[in-house]
N, C-alpha and C. Protein backbone atom coordinates (compact mmCIF):
# COMPACT_ATOMS: atom_id res chain seq x y z
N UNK A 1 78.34 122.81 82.25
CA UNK A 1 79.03 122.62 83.52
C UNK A 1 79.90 121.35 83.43
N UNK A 2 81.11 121.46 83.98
CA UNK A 2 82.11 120.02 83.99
C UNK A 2 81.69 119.79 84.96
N UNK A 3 81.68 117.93 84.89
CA UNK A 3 81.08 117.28 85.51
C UNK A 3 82.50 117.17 86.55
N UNK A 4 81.99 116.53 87.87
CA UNK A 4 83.05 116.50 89.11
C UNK A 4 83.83 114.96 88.91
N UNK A 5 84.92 115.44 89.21
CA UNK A 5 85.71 114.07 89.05
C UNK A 5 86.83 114.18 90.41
N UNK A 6 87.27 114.61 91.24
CA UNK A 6 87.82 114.62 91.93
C UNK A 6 86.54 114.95 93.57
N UNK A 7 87.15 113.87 94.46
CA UNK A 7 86.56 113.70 95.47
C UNK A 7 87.25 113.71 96.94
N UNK A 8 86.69 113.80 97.96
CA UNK A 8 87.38 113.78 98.96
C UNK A 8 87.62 112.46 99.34
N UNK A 9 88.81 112.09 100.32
CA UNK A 9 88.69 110.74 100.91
C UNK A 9 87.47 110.41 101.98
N UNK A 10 87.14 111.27 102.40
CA UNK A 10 85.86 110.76 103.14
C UNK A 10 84.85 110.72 102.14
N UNK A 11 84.37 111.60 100.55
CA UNK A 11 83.34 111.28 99.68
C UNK A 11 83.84 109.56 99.72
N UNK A 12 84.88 109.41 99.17
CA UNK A 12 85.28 108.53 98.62
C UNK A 12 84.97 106.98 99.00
N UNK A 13 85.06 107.02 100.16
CA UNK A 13 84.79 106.46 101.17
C UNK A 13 83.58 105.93 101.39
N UNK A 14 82.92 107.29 101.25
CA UNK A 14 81.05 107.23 101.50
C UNK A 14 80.64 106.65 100.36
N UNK A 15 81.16 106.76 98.94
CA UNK A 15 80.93 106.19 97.96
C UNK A 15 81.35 104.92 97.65
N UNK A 16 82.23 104.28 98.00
CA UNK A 16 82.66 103.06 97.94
C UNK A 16 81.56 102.02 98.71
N UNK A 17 81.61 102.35 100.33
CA UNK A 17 80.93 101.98 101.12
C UNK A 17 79.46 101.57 100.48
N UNK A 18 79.26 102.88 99.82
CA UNK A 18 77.33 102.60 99.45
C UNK A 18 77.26 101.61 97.71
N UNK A 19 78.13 101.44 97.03
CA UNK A 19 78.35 100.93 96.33
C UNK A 19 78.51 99.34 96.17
N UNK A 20 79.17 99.41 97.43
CA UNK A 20 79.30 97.99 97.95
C UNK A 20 78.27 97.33 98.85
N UNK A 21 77.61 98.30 99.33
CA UNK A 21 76.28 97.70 100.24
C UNK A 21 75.56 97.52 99.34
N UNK A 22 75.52 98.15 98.00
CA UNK A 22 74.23 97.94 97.00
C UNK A 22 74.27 96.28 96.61
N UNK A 23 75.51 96.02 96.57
CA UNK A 23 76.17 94.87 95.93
C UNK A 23 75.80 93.61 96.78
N UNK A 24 75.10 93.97 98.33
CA UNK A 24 75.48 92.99 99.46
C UNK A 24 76.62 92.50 100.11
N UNK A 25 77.40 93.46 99.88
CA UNK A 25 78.84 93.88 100.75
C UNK A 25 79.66 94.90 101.96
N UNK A 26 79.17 94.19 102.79
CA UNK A 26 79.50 94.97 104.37
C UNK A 26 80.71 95.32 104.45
N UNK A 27 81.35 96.61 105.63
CA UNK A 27 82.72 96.63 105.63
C UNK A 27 82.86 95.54 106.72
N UNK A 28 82.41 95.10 107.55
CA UNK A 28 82.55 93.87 108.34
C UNK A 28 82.37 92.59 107.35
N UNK A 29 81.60 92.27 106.79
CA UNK A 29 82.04 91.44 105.89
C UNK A 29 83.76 91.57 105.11
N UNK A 30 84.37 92.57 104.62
CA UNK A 30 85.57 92.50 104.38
C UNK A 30 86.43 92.56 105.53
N UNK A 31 86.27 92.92 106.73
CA UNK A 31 86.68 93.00 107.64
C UNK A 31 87.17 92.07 108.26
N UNK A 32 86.29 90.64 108.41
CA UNK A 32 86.05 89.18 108.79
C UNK A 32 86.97 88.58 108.38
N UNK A 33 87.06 88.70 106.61
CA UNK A 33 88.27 88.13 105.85
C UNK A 33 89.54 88.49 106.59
N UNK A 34 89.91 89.72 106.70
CA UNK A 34 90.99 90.31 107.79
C UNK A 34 91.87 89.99 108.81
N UNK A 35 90.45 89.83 109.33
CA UNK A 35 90.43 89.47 111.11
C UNK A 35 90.75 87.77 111.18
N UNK A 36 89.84 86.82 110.10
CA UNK A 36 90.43 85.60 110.16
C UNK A 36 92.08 84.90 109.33
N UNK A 37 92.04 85.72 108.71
CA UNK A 37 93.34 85.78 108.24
C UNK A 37 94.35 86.14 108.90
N UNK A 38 94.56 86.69 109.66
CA UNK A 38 95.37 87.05 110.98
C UNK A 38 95.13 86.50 111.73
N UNK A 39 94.22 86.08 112.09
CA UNK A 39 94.20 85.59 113.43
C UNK A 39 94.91 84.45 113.44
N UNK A 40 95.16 83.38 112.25
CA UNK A 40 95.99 82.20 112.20
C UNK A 40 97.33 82.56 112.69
N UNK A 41 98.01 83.59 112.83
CA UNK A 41 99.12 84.35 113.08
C UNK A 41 99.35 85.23 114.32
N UNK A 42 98.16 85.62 114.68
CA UNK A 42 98.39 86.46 115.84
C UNK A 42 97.50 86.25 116.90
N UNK A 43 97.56 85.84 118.39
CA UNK A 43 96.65 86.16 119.20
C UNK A 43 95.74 87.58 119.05
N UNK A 44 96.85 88.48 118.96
CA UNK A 44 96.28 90.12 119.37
C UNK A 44 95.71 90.53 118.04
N UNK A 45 94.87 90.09 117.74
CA UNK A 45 93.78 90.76 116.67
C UNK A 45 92.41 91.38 117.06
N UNK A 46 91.91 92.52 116.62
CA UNK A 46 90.82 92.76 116.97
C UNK A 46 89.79 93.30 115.91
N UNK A 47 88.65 92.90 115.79
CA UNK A 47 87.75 93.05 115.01
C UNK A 47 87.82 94.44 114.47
N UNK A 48 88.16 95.56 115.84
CA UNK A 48 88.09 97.02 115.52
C UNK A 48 88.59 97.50 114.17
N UNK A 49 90.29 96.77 114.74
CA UNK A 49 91.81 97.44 113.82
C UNK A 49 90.71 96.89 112.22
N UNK A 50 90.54 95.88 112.23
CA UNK A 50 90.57 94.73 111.12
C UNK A 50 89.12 96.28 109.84
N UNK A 51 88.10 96.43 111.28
CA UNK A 51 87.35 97.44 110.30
C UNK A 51 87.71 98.92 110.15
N UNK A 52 89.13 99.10 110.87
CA UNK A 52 89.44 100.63 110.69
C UNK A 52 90.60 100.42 109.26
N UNK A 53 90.72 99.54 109.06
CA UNK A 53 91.64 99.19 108.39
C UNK A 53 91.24 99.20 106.88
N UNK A 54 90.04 98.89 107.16
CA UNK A 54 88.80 98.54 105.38
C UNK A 54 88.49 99.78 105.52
N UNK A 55 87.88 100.50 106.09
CA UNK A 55 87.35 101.78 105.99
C UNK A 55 88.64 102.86 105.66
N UNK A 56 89.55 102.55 106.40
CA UNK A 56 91.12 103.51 105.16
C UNK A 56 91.05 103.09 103.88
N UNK A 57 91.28 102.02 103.65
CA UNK A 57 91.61 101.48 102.55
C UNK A 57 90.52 102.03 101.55
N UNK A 58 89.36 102.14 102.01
CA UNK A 58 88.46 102.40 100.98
C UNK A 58 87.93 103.40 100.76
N UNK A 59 88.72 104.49 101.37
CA UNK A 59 89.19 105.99 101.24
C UNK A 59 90.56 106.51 100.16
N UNK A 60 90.98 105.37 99.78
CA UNK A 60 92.11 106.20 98.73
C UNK A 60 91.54 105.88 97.73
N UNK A 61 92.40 107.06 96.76
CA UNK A 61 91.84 107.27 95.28
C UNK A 61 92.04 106.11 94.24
N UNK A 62 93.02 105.01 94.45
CA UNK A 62 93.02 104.22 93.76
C UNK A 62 92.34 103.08 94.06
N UNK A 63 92.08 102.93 95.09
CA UNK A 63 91.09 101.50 95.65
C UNK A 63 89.59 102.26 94.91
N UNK A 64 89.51 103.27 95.74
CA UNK A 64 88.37 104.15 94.52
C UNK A 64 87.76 103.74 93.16
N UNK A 65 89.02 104.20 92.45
CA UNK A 65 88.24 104.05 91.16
C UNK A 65 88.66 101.98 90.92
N UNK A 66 88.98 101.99 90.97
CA UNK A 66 89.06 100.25 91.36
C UNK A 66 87.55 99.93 91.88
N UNK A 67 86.88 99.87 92.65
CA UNK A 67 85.44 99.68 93.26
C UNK A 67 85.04 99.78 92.51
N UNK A 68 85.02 100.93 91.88
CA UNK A 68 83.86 101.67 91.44
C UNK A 68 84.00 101.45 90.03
N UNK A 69 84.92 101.04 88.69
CA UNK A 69 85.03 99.92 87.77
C UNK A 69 84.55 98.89 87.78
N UNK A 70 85.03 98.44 88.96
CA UNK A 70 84.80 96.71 88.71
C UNK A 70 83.12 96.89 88.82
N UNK A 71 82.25 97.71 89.79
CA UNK A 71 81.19 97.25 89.75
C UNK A 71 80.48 97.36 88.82
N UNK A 72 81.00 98.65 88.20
CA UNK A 72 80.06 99.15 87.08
C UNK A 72 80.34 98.43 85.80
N UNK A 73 81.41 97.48 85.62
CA UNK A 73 81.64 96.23 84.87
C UNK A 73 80.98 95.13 85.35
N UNK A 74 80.39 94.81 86.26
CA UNK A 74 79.81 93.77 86.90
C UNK A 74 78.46 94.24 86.42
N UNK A 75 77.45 95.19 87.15
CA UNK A 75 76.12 95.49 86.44
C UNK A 75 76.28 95.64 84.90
N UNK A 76 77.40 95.71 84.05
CA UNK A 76 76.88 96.36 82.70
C UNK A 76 76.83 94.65 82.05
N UNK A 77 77.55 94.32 82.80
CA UNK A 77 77.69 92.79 82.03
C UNK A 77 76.25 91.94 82.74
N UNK A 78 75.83 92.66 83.93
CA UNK A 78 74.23 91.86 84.35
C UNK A 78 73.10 92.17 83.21
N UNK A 79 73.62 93.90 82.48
CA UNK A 79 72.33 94.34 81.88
C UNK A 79 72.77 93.69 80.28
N UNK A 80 73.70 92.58 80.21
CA UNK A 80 74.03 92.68 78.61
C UNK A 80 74.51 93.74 77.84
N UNK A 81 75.55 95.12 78.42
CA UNK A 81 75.92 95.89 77.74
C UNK A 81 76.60 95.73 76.94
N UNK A 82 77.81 94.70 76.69
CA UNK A 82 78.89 94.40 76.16
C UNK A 82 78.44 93.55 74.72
N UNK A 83 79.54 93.22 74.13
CA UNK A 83 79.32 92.56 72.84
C UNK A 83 79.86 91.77 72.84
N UNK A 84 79.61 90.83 71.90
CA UNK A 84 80.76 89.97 71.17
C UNK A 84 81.05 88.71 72.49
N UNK A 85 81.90 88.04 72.34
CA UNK A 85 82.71 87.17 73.21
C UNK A 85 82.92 87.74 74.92
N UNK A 86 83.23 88.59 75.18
CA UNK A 86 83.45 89.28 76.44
C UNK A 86 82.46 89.27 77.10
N UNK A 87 81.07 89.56 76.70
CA UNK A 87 80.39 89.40 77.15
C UNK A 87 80.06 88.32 77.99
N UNK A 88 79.58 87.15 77.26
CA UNK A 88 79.67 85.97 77.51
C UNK A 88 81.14 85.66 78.61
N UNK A 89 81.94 85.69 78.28
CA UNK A 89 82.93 85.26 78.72
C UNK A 89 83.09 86.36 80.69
N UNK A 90 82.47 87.20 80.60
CA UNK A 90 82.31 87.70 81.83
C UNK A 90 81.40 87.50 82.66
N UNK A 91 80.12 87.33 81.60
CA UNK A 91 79.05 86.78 82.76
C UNK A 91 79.29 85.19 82.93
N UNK A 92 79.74 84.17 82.18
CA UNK A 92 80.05 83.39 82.92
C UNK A 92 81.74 83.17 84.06
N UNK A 93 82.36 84.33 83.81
CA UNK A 93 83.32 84.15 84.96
C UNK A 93 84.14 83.11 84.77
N UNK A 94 84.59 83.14 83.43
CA UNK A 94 85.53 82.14 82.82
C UNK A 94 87.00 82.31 83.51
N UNK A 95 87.10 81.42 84.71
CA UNK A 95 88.51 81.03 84.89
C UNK A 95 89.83 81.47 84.51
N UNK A 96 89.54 81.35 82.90
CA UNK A 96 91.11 81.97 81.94
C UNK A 96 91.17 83.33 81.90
N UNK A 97 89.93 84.47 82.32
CA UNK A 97 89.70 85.78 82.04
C UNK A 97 91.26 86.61 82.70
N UNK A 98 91.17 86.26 83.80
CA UNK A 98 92.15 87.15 84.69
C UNK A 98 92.23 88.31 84.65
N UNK A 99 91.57 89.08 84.13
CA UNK A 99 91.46 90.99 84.24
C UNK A 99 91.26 91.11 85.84
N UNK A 100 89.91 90.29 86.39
CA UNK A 100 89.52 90.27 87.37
C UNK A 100 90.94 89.97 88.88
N UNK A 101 91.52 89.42 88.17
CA UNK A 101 92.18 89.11 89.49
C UNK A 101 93.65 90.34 88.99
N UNK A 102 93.59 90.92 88.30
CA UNK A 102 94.74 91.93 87.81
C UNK A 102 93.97 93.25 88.90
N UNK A 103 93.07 93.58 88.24
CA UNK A 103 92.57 94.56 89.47
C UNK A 103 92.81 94.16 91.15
N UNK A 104 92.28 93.26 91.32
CA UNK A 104 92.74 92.68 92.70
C UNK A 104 93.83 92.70 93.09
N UNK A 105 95.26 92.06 92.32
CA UNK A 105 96.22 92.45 92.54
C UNK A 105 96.94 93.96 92.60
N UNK A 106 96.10 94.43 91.79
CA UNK A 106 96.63 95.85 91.81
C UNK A 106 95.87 96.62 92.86
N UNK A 107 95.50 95.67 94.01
CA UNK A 107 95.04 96.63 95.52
C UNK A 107 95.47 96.36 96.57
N UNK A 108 95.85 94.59 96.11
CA UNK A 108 96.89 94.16 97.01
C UNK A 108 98.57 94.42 97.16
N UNK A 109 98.88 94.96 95.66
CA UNK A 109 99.97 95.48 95.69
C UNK A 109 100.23 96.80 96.43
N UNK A 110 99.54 97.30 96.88
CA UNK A 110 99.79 98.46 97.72
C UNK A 110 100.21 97.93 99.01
N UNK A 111 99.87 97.06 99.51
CA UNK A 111 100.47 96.62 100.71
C UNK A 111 102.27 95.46 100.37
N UNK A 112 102.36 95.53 99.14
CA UNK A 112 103.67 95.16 98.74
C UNK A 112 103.22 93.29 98.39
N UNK A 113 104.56 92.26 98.45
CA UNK A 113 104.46 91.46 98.03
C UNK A 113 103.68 90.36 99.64
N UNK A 114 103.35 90.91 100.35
CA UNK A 114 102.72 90.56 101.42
C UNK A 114 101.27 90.67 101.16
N UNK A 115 100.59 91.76 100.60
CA UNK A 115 99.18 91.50 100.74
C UNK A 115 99.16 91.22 99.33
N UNK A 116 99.94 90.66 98.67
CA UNK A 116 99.52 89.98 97.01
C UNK A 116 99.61 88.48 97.64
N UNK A 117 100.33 88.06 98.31
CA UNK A 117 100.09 87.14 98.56
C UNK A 117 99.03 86.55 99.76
N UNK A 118 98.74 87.18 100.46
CA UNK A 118 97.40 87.16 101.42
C UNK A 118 96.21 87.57 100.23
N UNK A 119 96.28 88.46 99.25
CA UNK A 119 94.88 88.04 98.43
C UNK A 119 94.96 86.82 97.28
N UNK A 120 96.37 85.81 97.45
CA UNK A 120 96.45 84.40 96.47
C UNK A 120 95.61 83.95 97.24
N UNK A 121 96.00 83.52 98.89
CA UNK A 121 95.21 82.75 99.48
C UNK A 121 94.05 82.97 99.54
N UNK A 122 93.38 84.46 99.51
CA UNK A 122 91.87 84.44 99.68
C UNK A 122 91.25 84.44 98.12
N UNK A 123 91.93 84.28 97.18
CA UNK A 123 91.68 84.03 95.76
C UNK A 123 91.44 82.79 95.52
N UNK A 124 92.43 81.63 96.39
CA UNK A 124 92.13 80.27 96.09
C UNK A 124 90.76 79.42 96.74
N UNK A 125 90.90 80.03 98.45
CA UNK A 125 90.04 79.68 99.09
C UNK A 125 88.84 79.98 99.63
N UNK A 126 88.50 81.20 99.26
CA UNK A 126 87.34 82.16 98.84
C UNK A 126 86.63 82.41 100.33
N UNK A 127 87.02 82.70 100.81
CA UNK A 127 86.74 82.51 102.98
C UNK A 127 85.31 83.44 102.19
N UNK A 128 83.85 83.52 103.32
CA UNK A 128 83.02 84.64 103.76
C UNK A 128 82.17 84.81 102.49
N UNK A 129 82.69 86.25 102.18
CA UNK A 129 81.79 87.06 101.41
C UNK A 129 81.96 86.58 100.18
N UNK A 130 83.68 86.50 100.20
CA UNK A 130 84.00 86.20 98.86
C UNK A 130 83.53 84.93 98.24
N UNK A 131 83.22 83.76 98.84
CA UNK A 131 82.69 82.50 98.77
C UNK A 131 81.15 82.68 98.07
N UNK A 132 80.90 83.77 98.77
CA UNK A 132 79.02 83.67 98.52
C UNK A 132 78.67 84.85 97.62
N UNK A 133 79.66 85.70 96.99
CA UNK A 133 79.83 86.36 95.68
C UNK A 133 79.92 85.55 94.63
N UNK A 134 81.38 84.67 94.82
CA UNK A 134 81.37 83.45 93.81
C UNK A 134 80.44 82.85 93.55
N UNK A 135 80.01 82.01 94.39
CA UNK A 135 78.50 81.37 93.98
C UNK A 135 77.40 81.67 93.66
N UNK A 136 77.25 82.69 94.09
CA UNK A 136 75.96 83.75 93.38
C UNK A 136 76.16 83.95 91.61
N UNK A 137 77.74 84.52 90.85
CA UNK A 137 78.06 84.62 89.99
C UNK A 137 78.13 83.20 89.20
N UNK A 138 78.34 82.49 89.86
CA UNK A 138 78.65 80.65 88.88
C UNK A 138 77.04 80.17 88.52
N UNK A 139 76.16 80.30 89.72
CA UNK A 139 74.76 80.45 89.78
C UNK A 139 73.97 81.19 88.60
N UNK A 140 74.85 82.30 88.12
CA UNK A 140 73.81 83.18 87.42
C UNK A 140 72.78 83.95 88.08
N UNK A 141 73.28 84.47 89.15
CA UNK A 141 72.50 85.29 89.81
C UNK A 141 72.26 86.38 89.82
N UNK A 142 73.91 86.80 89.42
CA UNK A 142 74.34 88.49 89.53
C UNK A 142 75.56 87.84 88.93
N UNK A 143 76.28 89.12 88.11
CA UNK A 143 77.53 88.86 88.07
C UNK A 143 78.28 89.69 89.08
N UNK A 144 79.44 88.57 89.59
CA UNK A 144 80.18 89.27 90.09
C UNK A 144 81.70 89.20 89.87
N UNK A 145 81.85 88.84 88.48
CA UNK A 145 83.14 88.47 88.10
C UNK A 145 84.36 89.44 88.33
N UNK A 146 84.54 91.05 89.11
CA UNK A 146 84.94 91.76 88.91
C UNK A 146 85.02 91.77 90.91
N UNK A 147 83.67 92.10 91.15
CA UNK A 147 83.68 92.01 92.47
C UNK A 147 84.28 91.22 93.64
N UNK A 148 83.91 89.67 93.33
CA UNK A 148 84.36 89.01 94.17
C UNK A 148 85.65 89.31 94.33
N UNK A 149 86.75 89.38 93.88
CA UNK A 149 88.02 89.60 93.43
C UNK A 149 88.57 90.83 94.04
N UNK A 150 87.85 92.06 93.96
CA UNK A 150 88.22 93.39 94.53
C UNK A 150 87.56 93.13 95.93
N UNK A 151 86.67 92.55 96.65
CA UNK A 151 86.43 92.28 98.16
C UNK A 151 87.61 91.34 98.48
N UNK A 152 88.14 90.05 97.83
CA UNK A 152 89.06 89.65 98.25
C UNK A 152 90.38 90.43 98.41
N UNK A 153 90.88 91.33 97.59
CA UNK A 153 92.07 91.95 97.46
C UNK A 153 91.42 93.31 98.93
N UNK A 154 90.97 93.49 98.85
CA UNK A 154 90.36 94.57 100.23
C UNK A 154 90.84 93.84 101.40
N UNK A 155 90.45 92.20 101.43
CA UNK A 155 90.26 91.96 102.63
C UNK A 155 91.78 91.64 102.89
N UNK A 156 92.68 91.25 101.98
CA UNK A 156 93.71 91.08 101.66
C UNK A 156 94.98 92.15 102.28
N UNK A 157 94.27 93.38 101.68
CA UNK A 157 95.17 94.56 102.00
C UNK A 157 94.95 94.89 103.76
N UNK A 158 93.87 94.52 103.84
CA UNK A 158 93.30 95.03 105.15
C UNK A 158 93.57 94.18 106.15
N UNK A 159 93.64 92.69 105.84
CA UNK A 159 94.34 91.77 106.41
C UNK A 159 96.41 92.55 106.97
N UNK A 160 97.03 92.46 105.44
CA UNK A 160 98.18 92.75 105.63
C UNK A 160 98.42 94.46 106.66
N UNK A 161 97.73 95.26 106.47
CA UNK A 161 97.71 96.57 107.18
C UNK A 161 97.07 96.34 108.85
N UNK A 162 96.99 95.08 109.26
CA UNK A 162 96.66 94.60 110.32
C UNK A 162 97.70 94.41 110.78
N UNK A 163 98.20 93.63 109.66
CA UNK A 163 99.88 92.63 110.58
C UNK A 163 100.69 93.96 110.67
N UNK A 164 101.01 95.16 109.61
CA UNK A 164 102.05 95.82 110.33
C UNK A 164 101.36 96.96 111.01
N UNK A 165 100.16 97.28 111.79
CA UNK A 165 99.77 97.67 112.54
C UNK A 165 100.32 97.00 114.05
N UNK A 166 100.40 95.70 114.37
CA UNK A 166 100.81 94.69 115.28
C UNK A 166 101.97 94.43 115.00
N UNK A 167 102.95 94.66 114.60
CA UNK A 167 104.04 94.08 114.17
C UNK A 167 104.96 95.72 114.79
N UNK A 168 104.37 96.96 114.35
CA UNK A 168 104.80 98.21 114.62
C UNK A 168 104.51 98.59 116.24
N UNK A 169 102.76 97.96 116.80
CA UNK A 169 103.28 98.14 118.48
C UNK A 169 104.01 97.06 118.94
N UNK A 170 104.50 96.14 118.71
CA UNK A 170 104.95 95.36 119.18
C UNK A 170 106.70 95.59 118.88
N UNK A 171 107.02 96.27 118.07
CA UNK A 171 108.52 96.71 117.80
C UNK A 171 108.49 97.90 119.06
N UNK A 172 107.34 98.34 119.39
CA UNK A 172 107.67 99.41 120.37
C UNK A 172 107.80 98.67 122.12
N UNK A 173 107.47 97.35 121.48
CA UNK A 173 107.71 97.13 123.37
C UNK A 173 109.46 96.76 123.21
N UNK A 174 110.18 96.75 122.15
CA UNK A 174 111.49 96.61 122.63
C UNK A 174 111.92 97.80 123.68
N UNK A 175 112.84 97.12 124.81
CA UNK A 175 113.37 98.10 125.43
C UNK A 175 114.06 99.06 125.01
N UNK A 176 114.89 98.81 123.98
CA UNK A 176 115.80 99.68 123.32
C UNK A 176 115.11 100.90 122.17
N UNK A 177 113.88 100.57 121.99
CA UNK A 177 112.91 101.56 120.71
C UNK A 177 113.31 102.53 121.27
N UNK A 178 113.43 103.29 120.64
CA UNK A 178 113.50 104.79 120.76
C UNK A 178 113.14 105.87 119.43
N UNK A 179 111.38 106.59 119.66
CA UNK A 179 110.67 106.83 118.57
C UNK A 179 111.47 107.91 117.89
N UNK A 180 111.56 107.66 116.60
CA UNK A 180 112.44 109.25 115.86
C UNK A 180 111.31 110.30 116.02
N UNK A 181 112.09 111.47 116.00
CA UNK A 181 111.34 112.94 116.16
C UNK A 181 111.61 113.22 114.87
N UNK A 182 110.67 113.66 113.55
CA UNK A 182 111.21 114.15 112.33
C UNK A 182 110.84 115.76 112.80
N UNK A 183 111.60 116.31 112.18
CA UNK A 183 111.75 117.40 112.45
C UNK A 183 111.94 118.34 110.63
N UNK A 184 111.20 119.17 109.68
CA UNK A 184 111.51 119.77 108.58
C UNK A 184 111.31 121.09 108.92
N UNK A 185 112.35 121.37 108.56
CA UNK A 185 112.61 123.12 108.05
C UNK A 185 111.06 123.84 107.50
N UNK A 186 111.11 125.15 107.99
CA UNK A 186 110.30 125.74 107.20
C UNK A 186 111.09 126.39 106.06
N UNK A 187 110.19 126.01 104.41
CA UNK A 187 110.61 126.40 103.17
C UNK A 187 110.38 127.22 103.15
N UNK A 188 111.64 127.86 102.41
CA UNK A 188 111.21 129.78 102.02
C UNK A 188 111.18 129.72 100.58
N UNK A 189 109.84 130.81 100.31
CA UNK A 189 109.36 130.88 99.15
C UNK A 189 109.85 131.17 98.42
């Protein structure tokens, strides 16, 4: 029997979610990152948008297999799977590595050069979850050299999909908006 490799966005979802709770990672915990990250910017933030926002995000196929890498690079490097130098060099979370923050970027780049740069700042300053991933990993507790990094770039994206959530009703209180109707042809076969 071939094994299943294609999933729904709600599996996907459900799987991310439980993956990340295994880890000690809430979607309100990424959510928080979000919500305080905006909020320096906007009165009108709400906790809701901030967790409907992580819970999309962690329904597409590429944030997907992104999660679900990094963690399973994070436990293999807890159980000593790896060899050689890498090893070492992942469970201690060597600074110079940067794979870790390449994945991250590549979740923040979905929200364009806006949420790459909302996950610099939560890369430098490690707000929440991401703070107490780090330290757990510098600790030798768990590794989370893969993780911390993909919760920051989450909270990042989810942050930025906040602002043009608010940025899009708020273009609608111009008087002059006027919503387009798309309208497509039906294709003939």
């Amino acid at each position: 029997m071939k094994p299943r490799v294609i999933f729904s966005r709600e599996e996907m979802f459900k799987m991310n979610r439980d993956a990340l709770l295994e880890r000690g990672v809430t979607i309100r915990d990424i959510a928080e990152i979000a919500f305080n990250q905006q909020s320096r910017y906007n009165d009108n933030i709400s906790m809701k948008v901030c967790i409907e926002s992580v819970e999309k995000i962690l329904s597409y196929r590429d944030i997907f297999h992104l999660v679900q890498l990094s963690i399973a690079i994070d436990k293999m490097t807890e159980e000593g799977k790896f060899e050689g130098p890498i090893q070492d060099i992942m469970q201690a979370d060597l600074g110079m590595f940067g794979v870790d923050e390449i994945f991250g970027l590549s979740i923040a780049a979905m929200y364009g050069t806006v949420g790459q740069t909302n996950f610099g700042d939560i890369d430098v300053n490690k707000p929440g979850i991401v703070k107490k991933l780090n330290d757990e990993g510098k600790l030798g507790l768990k590794c989370h050299t893969f993780l911390d990094d993909i919760v920051g770039a989450l909270g990042a994206a989810a942050s930025t999909r906040v602002a043009q959530i608010v940025s899009e009703d708020e273009s609608m209180k111009n008087p002059n908006y006027e919503p387009i109707r798309f309208e497509f042809e039906d294709e003939e076969e």
